[in-house]
PDB file of N, CA and C in Angstrom:
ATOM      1  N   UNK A   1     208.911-171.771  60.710  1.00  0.00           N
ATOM      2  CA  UNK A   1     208.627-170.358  60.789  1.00  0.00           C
ATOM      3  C   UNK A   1     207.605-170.012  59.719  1.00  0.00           C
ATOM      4  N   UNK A   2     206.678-169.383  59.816  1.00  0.00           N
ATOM      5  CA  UNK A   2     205.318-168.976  58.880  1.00  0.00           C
ATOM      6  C   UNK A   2     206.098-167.862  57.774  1.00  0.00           C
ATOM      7  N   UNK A   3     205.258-167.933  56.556  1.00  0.00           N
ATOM      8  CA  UNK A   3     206.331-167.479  55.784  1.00  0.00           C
ATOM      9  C   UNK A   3     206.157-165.668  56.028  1.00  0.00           C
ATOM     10  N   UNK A   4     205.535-165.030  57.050  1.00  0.00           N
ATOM     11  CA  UNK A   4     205.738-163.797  56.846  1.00  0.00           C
ATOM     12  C   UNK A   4     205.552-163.936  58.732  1.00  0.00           C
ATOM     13  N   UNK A   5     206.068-162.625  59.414  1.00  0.00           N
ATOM     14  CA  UNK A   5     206.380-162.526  60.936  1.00  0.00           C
ATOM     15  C   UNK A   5     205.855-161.320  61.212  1.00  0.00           C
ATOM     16  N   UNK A   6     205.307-161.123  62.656  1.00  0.00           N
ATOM     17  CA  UNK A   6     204.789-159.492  62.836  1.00  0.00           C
ATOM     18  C   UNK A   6     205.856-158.890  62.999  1.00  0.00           C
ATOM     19  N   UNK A   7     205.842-157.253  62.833  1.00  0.00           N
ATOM     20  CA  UNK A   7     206.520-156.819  63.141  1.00  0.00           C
ATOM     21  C   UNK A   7     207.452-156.002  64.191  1.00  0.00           C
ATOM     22  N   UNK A   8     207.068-157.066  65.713  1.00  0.00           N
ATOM     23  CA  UNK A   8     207.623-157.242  66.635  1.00  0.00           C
ATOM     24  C   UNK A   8     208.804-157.827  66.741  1.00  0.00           C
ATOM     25  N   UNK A   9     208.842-159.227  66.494  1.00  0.00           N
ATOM     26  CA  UNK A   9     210.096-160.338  66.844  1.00  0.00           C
ATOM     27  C   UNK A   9     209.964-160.853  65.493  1.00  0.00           C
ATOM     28  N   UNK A  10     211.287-161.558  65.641  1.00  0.00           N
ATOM     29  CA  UNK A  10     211.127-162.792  64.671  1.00  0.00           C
ATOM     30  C   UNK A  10     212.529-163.613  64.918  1.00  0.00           C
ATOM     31  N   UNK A  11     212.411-164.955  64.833  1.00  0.00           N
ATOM     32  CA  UNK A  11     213.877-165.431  65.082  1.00  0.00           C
ATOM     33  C   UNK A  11     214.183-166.448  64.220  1.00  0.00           C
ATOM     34  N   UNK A  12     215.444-166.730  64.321  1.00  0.00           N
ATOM     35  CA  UNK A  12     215.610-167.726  62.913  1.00  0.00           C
ATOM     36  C   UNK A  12     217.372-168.445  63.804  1.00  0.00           C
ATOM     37  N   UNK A  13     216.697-169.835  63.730  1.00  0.00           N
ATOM     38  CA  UNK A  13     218.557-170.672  64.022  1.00  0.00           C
ATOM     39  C   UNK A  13     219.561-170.393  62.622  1.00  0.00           C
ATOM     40  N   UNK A  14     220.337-170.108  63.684  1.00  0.00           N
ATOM     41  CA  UNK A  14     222.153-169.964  63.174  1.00  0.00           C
ATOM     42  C   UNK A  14     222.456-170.713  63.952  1.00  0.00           C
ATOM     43  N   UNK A  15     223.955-170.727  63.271  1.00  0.00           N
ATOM     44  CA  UNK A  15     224.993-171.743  64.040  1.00  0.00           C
ATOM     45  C   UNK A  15     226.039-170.489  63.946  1.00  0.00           C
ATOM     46  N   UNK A  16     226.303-169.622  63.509  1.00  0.00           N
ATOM     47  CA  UNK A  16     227.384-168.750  63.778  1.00  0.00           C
ATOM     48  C   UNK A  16     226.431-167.595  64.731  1.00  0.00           C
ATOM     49  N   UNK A  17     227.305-167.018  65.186  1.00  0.00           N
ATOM     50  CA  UNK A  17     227.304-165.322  65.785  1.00  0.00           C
ATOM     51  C   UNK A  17     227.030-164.119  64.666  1.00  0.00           C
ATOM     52  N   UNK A  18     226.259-163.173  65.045  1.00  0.00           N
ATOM     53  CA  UNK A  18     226.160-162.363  64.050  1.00  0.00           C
ATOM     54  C   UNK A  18     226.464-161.240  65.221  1.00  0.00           C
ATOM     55  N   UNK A  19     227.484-160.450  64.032  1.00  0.00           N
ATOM     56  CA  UNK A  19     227.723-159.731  64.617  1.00  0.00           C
ATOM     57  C   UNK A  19     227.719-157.968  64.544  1.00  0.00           C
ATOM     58  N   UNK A  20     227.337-157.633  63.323  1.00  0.00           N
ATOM     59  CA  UNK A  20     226.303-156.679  62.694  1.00  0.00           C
ATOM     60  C   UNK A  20     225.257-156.580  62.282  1.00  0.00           C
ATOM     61  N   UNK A  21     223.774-156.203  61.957  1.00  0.00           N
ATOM     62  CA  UNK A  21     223.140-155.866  61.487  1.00  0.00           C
ATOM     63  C   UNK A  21     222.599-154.593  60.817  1.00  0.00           C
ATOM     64  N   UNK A  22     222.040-154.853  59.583  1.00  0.00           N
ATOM     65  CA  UNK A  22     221.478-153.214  59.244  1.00  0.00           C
ATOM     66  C   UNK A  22     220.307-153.404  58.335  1.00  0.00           C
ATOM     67  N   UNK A  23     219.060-152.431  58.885  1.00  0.00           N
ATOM     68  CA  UNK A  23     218.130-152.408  58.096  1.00  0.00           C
ATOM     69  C   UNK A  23     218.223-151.876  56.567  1.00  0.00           C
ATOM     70  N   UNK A  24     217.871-151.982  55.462  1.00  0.00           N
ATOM     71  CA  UNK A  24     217.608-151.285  54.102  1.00  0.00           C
ATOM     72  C   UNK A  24     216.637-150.216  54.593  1.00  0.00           C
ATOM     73  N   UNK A  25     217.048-149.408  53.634  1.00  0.00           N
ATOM     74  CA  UNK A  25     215.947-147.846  54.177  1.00  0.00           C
ATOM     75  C   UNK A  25     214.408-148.105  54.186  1.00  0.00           C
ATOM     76  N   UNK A  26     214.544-148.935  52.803  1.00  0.00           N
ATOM     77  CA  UNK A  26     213.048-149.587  52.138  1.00  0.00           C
ATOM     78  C   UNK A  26     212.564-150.112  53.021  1.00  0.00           C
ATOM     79  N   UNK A  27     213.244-150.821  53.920  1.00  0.00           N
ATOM     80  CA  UNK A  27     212.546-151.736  55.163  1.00  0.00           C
ATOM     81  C   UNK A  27     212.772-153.570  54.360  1.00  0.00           C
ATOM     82  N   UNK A  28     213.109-153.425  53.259  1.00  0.00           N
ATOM     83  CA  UNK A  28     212.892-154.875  52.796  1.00  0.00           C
ATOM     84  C   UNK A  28     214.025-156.127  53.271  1.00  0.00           C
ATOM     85  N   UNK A  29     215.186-155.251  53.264  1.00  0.00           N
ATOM     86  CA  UNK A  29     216.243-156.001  53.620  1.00  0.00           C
ATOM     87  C   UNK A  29     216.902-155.921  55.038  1.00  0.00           C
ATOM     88  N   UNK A  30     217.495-157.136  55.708  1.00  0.00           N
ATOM     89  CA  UNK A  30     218.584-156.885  56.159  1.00  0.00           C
ATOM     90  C   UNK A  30     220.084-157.462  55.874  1.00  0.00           C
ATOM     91  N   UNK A  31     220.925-156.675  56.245  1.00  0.00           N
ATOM     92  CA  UNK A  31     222.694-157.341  56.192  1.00  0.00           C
ATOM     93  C   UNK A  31     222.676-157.976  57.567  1.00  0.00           C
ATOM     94  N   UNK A  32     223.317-158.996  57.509  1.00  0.00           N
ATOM     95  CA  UNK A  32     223.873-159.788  58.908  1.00  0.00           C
ATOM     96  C   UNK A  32     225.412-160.135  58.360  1.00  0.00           C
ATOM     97  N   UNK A  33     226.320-159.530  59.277  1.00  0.00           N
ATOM     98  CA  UNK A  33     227.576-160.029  58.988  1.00  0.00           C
ATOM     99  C   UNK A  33     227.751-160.910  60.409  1.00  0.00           C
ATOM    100  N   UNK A  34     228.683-161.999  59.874  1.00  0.00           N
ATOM    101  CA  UNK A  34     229.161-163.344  60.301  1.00  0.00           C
ATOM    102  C   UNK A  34     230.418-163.554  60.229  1.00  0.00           C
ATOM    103  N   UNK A  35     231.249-162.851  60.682  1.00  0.00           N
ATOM    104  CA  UNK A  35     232.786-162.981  60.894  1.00  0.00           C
ATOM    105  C   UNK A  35     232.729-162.181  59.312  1.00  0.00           C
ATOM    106  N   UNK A  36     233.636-162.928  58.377  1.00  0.00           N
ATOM    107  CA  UNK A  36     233.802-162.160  57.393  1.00  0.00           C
ATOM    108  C   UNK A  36     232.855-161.674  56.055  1.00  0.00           C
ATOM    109  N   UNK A  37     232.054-162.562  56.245  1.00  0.00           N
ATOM    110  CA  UNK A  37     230.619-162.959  55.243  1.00  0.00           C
ATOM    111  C   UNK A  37     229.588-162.306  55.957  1.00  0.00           C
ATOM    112  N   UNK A  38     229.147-161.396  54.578  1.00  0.00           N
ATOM    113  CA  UNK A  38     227.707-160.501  54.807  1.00  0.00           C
ATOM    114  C   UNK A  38     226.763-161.720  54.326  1.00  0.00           C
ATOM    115  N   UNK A  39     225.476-161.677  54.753  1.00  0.00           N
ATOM    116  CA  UNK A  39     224.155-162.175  54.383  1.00  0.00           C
ATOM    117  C   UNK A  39     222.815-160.701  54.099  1.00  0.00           C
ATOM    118  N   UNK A  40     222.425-161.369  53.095  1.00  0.00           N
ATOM    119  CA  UNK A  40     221.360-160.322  53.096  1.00  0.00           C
ATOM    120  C   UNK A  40     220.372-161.106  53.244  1.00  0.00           C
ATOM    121  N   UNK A  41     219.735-160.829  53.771  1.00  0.00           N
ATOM    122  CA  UNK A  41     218.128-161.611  54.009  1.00  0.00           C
ATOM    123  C   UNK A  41     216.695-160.558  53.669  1.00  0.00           C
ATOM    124  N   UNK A  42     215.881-161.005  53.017  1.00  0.00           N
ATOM    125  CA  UNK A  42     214.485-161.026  52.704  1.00  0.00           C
ATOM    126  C   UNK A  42     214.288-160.569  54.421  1.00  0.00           C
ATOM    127  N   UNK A  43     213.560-159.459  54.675  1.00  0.00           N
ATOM    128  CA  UNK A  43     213.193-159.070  56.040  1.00  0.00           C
ATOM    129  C   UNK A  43     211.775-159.744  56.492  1.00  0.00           C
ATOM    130  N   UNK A  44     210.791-160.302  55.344  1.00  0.00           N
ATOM    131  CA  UNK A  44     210.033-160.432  55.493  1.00  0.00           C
ATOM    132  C   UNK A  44     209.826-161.965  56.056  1.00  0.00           C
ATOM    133  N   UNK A  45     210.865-162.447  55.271  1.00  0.00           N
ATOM    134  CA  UNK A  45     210.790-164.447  55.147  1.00  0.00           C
ATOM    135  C   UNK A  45     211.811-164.751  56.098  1.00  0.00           C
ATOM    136  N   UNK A  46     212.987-163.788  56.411  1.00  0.00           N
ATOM    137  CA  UNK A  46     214.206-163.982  56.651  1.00  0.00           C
ATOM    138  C   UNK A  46     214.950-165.431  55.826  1.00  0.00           C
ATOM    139  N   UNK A  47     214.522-165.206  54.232  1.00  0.00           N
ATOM    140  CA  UNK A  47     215.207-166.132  53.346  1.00  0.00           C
ATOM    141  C   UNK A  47     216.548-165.475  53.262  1.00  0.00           C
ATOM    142  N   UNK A  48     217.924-166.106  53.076  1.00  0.00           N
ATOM    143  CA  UNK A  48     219.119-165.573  52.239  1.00  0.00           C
ATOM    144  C   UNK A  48     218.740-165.067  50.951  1.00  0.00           C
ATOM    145  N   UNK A  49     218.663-163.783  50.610  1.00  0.00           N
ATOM    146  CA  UNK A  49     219.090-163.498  49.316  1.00  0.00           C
ATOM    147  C   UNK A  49     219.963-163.024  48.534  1.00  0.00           C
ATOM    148  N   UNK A  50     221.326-163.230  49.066  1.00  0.00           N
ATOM    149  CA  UNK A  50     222.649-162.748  48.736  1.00  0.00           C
ATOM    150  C   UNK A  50     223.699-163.210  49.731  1.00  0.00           C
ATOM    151  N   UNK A  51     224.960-163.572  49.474  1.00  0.00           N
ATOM    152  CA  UNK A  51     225.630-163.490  50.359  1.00  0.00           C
ATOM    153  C   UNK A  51     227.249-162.872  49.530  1.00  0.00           C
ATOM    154  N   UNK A  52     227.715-161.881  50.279  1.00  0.00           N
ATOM    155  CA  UNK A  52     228.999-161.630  50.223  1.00  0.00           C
ATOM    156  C   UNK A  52     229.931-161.464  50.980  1.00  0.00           C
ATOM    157  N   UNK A  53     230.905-162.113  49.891  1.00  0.00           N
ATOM    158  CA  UNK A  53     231.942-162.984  50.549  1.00  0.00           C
ATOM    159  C   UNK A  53     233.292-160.942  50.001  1.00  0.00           C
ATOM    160  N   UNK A  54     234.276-161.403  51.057  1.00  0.00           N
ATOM    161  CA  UNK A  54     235.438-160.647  51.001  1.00  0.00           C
ATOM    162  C   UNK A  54     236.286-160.423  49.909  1.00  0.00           C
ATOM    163  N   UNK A  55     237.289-159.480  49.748  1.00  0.00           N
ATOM    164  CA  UNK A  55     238.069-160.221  48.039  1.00  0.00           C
ATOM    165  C   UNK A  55     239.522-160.953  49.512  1.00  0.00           C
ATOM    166  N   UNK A  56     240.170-161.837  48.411  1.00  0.00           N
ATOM    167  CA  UNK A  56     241.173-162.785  49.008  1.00  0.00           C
ATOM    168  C   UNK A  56     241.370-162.247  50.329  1.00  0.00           C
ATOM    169  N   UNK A  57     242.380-160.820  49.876  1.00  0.00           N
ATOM    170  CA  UNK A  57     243.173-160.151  51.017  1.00  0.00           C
ATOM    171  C   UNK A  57     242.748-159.710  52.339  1.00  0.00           C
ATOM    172  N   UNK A  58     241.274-160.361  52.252  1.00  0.00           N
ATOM    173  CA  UNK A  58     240.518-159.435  53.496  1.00  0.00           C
ATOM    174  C   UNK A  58     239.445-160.746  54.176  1.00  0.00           C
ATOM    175  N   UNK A  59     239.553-162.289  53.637  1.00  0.00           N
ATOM    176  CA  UNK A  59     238.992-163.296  54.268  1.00  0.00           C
ATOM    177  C   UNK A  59     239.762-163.687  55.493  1.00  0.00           C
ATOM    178  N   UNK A  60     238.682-164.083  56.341  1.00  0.00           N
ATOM    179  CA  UNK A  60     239.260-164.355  57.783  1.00  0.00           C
ATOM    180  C   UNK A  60     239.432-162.868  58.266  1.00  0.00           C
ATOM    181  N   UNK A  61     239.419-161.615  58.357  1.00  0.00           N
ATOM    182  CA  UNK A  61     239.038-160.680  59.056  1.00  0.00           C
ATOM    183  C   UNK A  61     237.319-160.469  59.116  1.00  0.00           C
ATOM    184  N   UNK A  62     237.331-160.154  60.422  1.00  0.00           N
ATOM    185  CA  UNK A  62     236.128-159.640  60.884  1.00  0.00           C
ATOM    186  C   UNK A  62     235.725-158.580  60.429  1.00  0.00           C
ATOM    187  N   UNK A  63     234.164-158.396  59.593  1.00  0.00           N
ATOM    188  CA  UNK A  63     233.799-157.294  59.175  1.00  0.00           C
ATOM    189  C   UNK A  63     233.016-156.497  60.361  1.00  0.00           C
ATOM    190  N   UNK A  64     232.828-154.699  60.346  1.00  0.00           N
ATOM    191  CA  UNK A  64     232.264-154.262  61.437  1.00  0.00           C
ATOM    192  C   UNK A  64     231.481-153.096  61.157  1.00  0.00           C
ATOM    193  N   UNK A  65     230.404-152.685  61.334  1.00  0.00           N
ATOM    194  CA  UNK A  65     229.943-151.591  60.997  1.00  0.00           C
ATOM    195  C   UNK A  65     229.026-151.700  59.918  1.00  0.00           C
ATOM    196  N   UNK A  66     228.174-151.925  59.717  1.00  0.00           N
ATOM    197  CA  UNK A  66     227.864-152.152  58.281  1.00  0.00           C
ATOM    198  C   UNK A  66     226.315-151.543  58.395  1.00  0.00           C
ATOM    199  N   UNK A  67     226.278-150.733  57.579  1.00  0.00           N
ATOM    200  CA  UNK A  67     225.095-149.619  57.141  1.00  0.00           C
ATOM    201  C   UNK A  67     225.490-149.426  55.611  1.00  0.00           C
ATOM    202  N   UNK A  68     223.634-149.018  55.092  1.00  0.00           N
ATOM    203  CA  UNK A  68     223.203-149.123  53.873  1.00  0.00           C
ATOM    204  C   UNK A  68     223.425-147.289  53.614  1.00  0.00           C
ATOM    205  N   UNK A  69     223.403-147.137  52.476  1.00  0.00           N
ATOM    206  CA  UNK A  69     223.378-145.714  51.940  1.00  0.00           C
ATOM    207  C   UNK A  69     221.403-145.349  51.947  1.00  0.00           C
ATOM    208  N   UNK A  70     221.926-143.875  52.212  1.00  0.00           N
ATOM    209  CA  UNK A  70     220.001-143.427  52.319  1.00  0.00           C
ATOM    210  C   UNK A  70     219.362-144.193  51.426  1.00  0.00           C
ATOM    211  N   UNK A  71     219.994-144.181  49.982  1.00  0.00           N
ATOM    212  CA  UNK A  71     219.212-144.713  48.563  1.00  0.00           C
ATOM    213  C   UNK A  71     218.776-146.351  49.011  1.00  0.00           C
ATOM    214  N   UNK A  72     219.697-146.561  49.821  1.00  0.00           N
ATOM    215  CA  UNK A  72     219.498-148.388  49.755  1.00  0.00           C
ATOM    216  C   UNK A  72     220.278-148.900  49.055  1.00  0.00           C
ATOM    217  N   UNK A  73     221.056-148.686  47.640  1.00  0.00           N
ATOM    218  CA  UNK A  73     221.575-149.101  46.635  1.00  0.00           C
ATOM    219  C   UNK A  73     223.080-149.628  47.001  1.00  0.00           C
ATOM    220  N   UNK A  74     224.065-148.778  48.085  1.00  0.00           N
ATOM    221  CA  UNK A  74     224.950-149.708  48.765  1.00  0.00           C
ATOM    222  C   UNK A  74     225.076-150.025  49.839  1.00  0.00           C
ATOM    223  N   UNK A  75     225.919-150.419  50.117  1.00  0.00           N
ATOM    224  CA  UNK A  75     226.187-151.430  51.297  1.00  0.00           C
ATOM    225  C   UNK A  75     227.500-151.439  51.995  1.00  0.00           C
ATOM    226  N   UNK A  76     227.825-150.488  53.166  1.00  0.00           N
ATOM    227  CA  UNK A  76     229.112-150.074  53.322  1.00  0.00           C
ATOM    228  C   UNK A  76     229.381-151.024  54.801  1.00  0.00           C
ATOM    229  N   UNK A  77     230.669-151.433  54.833  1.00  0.00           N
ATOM    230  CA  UNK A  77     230.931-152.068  55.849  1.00  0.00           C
ATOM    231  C   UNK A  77     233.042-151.958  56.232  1.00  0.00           C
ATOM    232  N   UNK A  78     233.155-152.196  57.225  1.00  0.00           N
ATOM    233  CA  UNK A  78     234.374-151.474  57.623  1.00  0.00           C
ATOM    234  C   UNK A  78     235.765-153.258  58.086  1.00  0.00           C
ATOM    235  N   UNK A  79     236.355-153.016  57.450  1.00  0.00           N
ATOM    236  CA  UNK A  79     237.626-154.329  58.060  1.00  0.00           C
ATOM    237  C   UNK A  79     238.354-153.646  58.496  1.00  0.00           C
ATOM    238  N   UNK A  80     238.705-154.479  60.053  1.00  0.00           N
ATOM    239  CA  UNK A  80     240.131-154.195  60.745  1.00  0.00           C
ATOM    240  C   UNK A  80     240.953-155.271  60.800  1.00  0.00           C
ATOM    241  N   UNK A  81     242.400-154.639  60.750  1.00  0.00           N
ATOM    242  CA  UNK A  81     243.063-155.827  61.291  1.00  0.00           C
ATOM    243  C   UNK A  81     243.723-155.726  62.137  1.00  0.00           C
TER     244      UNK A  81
END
């Protein structure tokens, strides 16, 4: 993949399902959640630049919903069980 993509498409192999996404307001980032694990990725490179993980009580649930605050600064996302 070239290190920058238009801003039409862009695709990148996984081996899991993603099953949220959300843009950063900035445009720089996105969240991809993956069962219980968020990824943030570089929008530009689609490099990982973060990944968060659940606290104990909430691994192995599926995260859902996940949108950034106007500022960009958090990162809200919803568990069910």
């Amino acid at each position: 993949m070239p290190a920058s993509w238009g801003l039409c498409t862009a695709s990148f192999g996984i081996m899991d399902r993603i099953y949220f996404a959300a843009w950063s307001p900035c445009g720089q980032f996105i969240a991809a959640s993956f069962g219980d694990v968020v990824q943030i990725l570089d929008s530009n490179t689609l490099e990982i630049v973060s990944v968060l993980k659940p606290p104990c009580d909430l691994q192995g649930q599926n995260l859902y919903h996940l949108t950034f605050s106007p500022s960009g600064s958090l990162l809200a996302g919803f568990y069910f069980q």
